[in-house]
C-alpha atoms as a PDB file:
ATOM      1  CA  UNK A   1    -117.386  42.427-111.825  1.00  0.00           C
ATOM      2  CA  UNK A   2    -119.551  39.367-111.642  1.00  0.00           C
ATOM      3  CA  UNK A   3    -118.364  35.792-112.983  1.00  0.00           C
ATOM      4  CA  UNK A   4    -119.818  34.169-116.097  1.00  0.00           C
ATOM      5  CA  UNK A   5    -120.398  30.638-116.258  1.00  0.00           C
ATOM      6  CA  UNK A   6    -118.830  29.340-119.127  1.00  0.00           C
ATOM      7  CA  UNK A   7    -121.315  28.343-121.802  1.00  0.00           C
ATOM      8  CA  UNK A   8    -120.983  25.626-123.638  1.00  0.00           C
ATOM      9  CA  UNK A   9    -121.733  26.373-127.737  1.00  0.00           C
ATOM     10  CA  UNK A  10    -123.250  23.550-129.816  1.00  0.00           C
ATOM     11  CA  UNK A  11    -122.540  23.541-133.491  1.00  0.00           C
ATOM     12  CA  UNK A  12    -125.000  22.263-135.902  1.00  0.00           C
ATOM     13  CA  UNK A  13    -123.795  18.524-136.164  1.00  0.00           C
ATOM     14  CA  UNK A  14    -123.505  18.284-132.150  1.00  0.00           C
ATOM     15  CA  UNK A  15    -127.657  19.751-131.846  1.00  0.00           C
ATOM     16  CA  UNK A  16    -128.690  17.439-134.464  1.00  0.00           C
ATOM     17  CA  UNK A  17    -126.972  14.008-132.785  1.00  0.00           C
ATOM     18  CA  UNK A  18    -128.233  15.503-129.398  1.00  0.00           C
ATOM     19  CA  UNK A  19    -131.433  16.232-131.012  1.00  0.00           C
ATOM     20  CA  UNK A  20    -131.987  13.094-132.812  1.00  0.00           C
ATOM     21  CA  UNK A  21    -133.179  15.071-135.938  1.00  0.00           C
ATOM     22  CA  UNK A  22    -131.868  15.865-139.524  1.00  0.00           C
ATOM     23  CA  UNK A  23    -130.858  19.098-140.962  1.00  0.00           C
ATOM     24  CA  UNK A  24    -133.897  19.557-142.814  1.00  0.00           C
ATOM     25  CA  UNK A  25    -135.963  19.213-139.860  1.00  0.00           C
ATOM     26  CA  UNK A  26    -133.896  21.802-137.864  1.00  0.00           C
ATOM     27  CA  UNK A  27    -133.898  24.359-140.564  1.00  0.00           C
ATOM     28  CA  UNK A  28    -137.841  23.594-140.391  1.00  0.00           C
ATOM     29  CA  UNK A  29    -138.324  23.997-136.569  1.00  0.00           C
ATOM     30  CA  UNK A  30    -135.943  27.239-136.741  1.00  0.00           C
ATOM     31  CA  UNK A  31    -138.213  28.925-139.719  1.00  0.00           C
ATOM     32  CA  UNK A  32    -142.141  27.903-138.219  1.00  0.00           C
ATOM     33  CA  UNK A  33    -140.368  29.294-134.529  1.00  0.00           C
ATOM     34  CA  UNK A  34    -140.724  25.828-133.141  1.00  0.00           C
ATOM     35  CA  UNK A  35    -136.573  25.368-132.371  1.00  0.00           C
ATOM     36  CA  UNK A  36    -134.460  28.251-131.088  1.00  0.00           C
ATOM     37  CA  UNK A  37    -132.696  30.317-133.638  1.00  0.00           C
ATOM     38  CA  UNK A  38    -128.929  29.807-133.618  1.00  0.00           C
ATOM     39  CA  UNK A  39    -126.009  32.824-131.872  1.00  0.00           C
ATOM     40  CA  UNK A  40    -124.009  34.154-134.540  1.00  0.00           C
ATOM     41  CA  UNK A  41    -120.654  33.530-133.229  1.00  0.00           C
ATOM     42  CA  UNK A  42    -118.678  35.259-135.914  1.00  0.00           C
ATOM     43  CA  UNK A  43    -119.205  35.747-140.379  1.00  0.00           C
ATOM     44  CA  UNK A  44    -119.756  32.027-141.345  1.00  0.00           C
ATOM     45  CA  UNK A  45    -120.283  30.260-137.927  1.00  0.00           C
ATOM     46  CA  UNK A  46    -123.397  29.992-135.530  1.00  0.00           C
ATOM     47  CA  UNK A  47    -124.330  27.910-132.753  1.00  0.00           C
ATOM     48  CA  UNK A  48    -126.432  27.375-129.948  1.00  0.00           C
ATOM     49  CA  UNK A  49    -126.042  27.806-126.178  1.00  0.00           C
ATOM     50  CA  UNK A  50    -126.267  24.085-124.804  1.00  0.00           C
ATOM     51  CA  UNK A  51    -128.667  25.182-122.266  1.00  0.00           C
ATOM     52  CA  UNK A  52    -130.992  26.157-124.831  1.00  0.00           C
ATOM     53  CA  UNK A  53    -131.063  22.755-127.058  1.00  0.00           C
ATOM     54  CA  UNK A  54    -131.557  21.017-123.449  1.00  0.00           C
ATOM     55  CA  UNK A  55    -134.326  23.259-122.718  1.00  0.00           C
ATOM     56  CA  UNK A  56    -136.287  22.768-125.523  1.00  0.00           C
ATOM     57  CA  UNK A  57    -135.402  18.751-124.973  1.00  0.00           C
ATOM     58  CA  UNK A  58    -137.121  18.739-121.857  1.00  0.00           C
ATOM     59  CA  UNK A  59    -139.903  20.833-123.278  1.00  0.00           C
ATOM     60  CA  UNK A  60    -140.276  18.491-125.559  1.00  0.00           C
ATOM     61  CA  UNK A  61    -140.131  15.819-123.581  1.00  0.00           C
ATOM     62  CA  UNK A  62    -142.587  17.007-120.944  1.00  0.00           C
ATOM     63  CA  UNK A  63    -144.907  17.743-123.713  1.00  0.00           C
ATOM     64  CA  UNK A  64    -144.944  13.939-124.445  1.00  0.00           C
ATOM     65  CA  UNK A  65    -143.246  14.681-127.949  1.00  0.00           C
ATOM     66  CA  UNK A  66    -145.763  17.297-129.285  1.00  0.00           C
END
């Protein structure tokens, strides 16, 4: 059986500080497909993979911020 890497979830407060955006803005990006949606992780809780929020960083970053 092959080894998983442990993955690292980000909750909504910890994308938004790494981010450097508000809730409103994330709920914006999520809806026009502009930010990755979030995992469900169980009924009330979601996340995202930390890989995923650092992706779309250096996307963004690369893009010069477009």
């Amino acid at each position: 059986m092959p080894r998983l890497r442990s993955v690292r979830i980000l909750r909504r407060p910890a994308v938004l500080a790494r981010a450097g955006i508000s809730a409103s803005t994330l709920e914006r990006l999520v809806r026009r497909g502009e930010f990755p949606r979030p995992l469900k992780i169980s009924t009330r809780c979601v996340g995202w993979p930390s890989a995923v929020v650092d992706a779309w960083l250096r996307a963004r970053v690369e893009a010069g911020g477009r």
